[in-house]
Protein backbone atom coordinates (compact mmCIF):
# COMPACT_ATOMS: atom_id res chain seq x y z
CA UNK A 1 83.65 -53.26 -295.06
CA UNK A 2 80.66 -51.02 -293.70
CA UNK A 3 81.29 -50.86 -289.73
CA UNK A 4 78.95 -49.66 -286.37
CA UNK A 5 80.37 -48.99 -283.29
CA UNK A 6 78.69 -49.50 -279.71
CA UNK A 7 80.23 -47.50 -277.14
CA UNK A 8 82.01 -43.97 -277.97
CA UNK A 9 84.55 -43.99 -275.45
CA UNK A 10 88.89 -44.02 -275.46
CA UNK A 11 89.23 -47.01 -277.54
CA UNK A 12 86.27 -45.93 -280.24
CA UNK A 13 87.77 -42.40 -281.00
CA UNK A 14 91.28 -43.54 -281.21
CA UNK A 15 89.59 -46.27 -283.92
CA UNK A 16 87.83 -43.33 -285.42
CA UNK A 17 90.91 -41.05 -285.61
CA UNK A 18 93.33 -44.13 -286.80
CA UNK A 19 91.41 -45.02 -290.04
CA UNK A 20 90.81 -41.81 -290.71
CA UNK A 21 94.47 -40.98 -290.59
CA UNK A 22 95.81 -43.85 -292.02
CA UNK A 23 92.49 -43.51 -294.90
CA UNK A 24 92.07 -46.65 -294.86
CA UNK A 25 89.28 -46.63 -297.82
CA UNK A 26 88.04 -50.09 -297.61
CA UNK A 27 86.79 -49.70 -293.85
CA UNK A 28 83.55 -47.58 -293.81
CA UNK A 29 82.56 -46.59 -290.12
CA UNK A 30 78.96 -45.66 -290.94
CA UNK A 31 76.69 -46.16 -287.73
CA UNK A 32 77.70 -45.13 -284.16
CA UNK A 33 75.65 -45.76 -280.98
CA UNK A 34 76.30 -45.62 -277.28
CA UNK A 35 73.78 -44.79 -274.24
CA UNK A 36 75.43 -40.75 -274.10
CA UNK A 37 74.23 -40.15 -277.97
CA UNK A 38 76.30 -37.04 -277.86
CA UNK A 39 79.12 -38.77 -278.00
CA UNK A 40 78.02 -41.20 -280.55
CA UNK A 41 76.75 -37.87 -282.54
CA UNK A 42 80.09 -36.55 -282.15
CA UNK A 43 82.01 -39.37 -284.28
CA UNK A 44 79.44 -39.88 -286.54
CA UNK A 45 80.27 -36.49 -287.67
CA UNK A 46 83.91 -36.65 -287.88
CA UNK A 47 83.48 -39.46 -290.42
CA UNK A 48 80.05 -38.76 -292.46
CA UNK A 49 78.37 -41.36 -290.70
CA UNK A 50 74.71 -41.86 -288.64
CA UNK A 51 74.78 -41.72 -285.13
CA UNK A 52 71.66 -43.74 -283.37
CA UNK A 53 69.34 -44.47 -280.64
CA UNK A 54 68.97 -47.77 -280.56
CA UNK A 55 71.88 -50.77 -282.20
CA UNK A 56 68.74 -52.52 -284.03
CA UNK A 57 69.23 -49.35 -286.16
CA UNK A 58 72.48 -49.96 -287.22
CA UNK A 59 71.48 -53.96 -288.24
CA UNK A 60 70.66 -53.67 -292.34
CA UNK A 61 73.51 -51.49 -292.93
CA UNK A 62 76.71 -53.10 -291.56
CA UNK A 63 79.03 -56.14 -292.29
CA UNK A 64 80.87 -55.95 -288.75
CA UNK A 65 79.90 -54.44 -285.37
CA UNK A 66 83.10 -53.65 -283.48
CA UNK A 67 82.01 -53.61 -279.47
CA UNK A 68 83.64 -51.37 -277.43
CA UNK A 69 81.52 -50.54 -274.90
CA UNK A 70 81.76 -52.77 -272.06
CA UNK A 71 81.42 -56.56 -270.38
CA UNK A 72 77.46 -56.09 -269.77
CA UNK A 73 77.11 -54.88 -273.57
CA UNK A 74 78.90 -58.79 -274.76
CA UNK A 75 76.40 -60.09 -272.30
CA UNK A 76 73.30 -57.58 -273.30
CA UNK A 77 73.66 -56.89 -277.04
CA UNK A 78 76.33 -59.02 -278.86
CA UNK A 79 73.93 -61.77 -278.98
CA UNK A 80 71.41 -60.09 -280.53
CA UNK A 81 73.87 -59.39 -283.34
CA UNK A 82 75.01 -62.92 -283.97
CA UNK A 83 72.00 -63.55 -283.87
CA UNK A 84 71.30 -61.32 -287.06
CA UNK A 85 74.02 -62.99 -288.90
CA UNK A 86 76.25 -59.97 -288.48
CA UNK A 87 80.15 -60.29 -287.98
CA UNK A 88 81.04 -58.81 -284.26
CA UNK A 89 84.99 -57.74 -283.15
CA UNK A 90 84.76 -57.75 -279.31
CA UNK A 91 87.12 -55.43 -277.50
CA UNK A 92 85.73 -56.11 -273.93
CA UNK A 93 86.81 -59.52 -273.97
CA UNK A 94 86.72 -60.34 -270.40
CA UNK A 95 82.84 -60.95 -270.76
CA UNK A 96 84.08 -64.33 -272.45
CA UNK A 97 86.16 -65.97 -269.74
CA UNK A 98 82.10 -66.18 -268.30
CA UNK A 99 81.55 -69.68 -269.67
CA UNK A 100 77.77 -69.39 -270.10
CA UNK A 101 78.21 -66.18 -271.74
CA UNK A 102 81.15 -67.64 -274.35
CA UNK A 103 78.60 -71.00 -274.83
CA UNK A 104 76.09 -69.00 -275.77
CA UNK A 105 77.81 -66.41 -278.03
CA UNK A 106 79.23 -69.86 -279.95
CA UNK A 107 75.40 -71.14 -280.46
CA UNK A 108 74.51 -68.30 -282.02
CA UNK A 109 77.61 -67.62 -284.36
CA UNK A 110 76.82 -71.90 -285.62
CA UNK A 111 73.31 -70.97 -286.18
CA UNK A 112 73.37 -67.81 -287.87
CA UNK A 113 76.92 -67.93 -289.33
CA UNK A 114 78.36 -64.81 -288.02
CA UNK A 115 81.86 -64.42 -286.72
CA UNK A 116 83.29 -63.19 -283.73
CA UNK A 117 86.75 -61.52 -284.05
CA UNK A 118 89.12 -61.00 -280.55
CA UNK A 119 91.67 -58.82 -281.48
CA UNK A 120 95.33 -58.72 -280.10
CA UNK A 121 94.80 -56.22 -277.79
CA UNK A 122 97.43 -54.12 -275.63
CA UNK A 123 100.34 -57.51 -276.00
CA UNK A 124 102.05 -59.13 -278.56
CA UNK A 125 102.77 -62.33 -279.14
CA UNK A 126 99.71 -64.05 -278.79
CA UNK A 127 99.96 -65.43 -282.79
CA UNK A 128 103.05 -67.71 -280.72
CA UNK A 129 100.40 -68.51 -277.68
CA UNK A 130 97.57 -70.08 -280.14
CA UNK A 131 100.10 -72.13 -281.99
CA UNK A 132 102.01 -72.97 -278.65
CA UNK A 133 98.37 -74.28 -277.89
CA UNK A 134 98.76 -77.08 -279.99
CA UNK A 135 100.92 -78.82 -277.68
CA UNK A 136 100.89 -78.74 -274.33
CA UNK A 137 101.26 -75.46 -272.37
CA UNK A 138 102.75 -75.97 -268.63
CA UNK A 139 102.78 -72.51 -267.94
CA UNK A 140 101.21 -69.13 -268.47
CA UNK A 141 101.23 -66.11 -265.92
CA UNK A 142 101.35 -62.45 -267.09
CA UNK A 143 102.47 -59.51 -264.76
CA UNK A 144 100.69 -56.26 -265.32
CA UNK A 145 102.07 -52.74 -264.05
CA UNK A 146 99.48 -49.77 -263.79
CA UNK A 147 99.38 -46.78 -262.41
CA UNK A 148 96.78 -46.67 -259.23
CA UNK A 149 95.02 -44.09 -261.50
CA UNK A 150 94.73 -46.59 -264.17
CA UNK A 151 93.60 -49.76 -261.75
CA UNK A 152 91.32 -47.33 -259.90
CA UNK A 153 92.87 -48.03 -256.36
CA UNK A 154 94.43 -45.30 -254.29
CA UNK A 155 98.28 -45.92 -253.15
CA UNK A 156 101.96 -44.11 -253.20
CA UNK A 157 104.04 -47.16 -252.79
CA UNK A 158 103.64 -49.95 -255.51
CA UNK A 159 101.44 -52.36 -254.33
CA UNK A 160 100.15 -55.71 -255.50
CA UNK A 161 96.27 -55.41 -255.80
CA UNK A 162 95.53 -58.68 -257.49
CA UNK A 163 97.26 -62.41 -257.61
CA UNK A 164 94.91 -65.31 -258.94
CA UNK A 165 93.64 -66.25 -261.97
CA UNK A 166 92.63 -64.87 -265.13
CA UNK A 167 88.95 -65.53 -265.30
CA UNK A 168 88.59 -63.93 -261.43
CA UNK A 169 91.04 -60.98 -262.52
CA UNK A 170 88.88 -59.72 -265.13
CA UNK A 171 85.86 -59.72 -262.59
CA UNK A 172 87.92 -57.30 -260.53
CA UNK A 173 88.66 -55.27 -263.08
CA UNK A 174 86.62 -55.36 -266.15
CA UNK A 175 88.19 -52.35 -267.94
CA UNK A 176 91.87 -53.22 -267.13
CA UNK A 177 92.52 -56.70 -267.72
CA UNK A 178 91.29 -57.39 -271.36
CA UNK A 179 94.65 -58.51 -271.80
CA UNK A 180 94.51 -61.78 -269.58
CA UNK A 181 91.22 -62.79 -271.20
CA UNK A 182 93.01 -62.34 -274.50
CA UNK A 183 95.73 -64.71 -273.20
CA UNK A 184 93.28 -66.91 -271.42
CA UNK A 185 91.12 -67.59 -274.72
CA UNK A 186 94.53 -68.26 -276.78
CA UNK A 187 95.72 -70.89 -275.05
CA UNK A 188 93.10 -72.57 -273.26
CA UNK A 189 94.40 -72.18 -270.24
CA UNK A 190 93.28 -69.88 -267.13
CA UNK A 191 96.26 -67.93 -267.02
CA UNK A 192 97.80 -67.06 -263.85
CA UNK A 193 97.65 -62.87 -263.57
CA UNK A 194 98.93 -60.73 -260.83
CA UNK A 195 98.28 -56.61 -261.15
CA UNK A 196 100.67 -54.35 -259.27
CA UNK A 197 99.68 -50.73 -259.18
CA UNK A 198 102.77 -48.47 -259.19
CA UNK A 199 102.78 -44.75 -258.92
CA UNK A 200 106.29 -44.76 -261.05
CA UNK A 201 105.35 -46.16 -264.21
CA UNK A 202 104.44 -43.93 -266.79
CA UNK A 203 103.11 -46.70 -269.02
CA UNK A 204 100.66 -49.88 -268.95
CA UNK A 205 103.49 -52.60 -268.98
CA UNK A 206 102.37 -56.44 -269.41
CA UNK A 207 105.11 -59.13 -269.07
CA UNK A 208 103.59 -62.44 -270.25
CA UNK A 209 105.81 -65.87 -269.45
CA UNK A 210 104.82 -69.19 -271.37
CA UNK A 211 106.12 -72.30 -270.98
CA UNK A 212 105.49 -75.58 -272.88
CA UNK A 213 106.15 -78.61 -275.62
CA UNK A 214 107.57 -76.15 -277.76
CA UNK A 215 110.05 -74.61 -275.36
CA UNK A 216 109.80 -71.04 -273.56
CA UNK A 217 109.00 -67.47 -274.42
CA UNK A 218 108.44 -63.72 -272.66
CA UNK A 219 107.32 -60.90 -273.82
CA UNK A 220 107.21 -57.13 -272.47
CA UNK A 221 104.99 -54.51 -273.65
CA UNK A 222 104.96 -51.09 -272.94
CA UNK A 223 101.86 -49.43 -273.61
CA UNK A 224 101.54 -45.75 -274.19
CA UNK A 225 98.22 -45.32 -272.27
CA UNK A 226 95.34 -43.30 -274.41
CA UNK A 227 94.68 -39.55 -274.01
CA UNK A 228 90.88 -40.05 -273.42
CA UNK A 229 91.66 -42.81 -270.64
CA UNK A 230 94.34 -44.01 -268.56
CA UNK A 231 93.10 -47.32 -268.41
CA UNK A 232 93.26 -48.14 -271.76
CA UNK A 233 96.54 -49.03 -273.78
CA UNK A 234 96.48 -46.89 -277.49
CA UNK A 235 97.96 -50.88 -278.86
CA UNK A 236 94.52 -52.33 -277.63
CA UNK A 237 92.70 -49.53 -280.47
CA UNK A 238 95.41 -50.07 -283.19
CA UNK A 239 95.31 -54.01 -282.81
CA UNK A 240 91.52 -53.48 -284.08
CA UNK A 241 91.89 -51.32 -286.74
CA UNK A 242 94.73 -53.94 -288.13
CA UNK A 243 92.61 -56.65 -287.43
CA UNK A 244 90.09 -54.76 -289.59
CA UNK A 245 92.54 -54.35 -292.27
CA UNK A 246 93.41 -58.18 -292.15
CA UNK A 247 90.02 -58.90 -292.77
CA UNK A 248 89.61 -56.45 -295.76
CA UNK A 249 93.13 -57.34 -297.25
CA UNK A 250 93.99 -60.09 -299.63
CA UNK A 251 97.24 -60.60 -298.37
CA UNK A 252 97.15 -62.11 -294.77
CA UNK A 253 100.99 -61.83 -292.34
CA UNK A 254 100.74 -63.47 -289.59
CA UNK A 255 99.02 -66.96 -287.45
């Protein structure tokens, strides 16, 4: 599978270093861009790849774009690869709780016959959310713990910053929250969220609580936060490369 990346931040280096550690031969990450082209220069050489200018570049050489650049670049340049017929893996899925933006992202997969991929991200269990989705879901609220570092807010006493919905959480913090979108998307269902910045947790912890036909389930995840950047959980980069891996294996474990 020949892969491009757009944006060369946290989650794409941790990507780059993974497959490279793991070899994973039948993932090829061969074209690199993002708007500082040092830093899309600077992976493109730890893996014998092209680093570029402009994403159209990238276009007759891939199978799958993997985005992990931001909400605007869903909104700005995704479509323009579905368009193309080109397989996309979004990482900055919060762009797609935007209905408009999700609508139109759908049109042009139908048309051209590209697919989009949402990986897993920094939780688990959300293989039991989609098939808890084919009854009826009461209830679904996750609880996120950051540290004000990691939420970008300034406090030494842990504080809730954020208690609402999904699709207005990921507004508020675009970079943080990929995880409720995630949710959100699996079941159908604008998830309840509240964020609580505390100074005392060392790790990005998301408790998710569903409730439904099929009975009742929790989940807590501890995320060891990524080198590069606080705000991002290393689970978030790993759940890509496996989705990756899924997609290039013939054996499939797993909803």
């Amino acid at each position: 599978m020949r892969c491009g990346i757009i944006g060369c931040g946290a989650i794409a280096n941790t990507i780059v270093n993974l497959v490279l550690k793991q070899d994973i031969k039948k993932i090829k990450l061969k074209y690199f861009y993002d708007r500082n082209f040092r830093k899309a220069k600077k992976l493109a050489n730890l893996t014998n790849g092209t680093a570029v200018k402009k994403v159209e570049e990238m276009f007759n050489g891939v199978d799958l774009i993997i985005e992990s650049a931001s909400q605007e670049a869903v909104k700005e340049i995704v479509p323009n690869i579905i368009s193309r017929g080109i397989d996309v893996l979004i990482m900055s899925v919060g762009a797609l709780l935007d209905e408009k933006v999700r609508r139109r992202l759908i049109k042009e997969s139908r048309e051209s016959g590209a697919n989009i991929y949402i990986p897993s991200g920094a939780i688990i269990g959300l293989d039991g959310v989609k098939a808890a989705s084919l009854g009826k879901i009461k209830e679904i609220k996750l609880i996120t713990r950051k540290s004000p570092t990691s939420l970008g807010v300034k406090t030494k006493k842990k504080e809730v910053v954020f208690k609402g919905k999904s699709s207005e959480a990921v507004k508020k913090f675009p970079v943080n929250i990929n995880v409720a979108a995630a949710l959100s998307l699996a079941s159908g269902i604008d998830a309840d969220v509240k964020i609580i910045a505390d100074p005392e947790v060392e790790h990005n912890i998301h408790e998710v609580h569903v409730k439904g036909d099929f009975g009742e389930f929790k989940s807590i995840t501890k995320n060891t936060v990524c080198e590069l950047n606080p705000k991002t959980s290393v689970l978030a980069a790993y759940s890509a490369v496996t989705l990756l891996k899924i997609l290039s294996d013939n054996i499939r474990v797993g909803t």
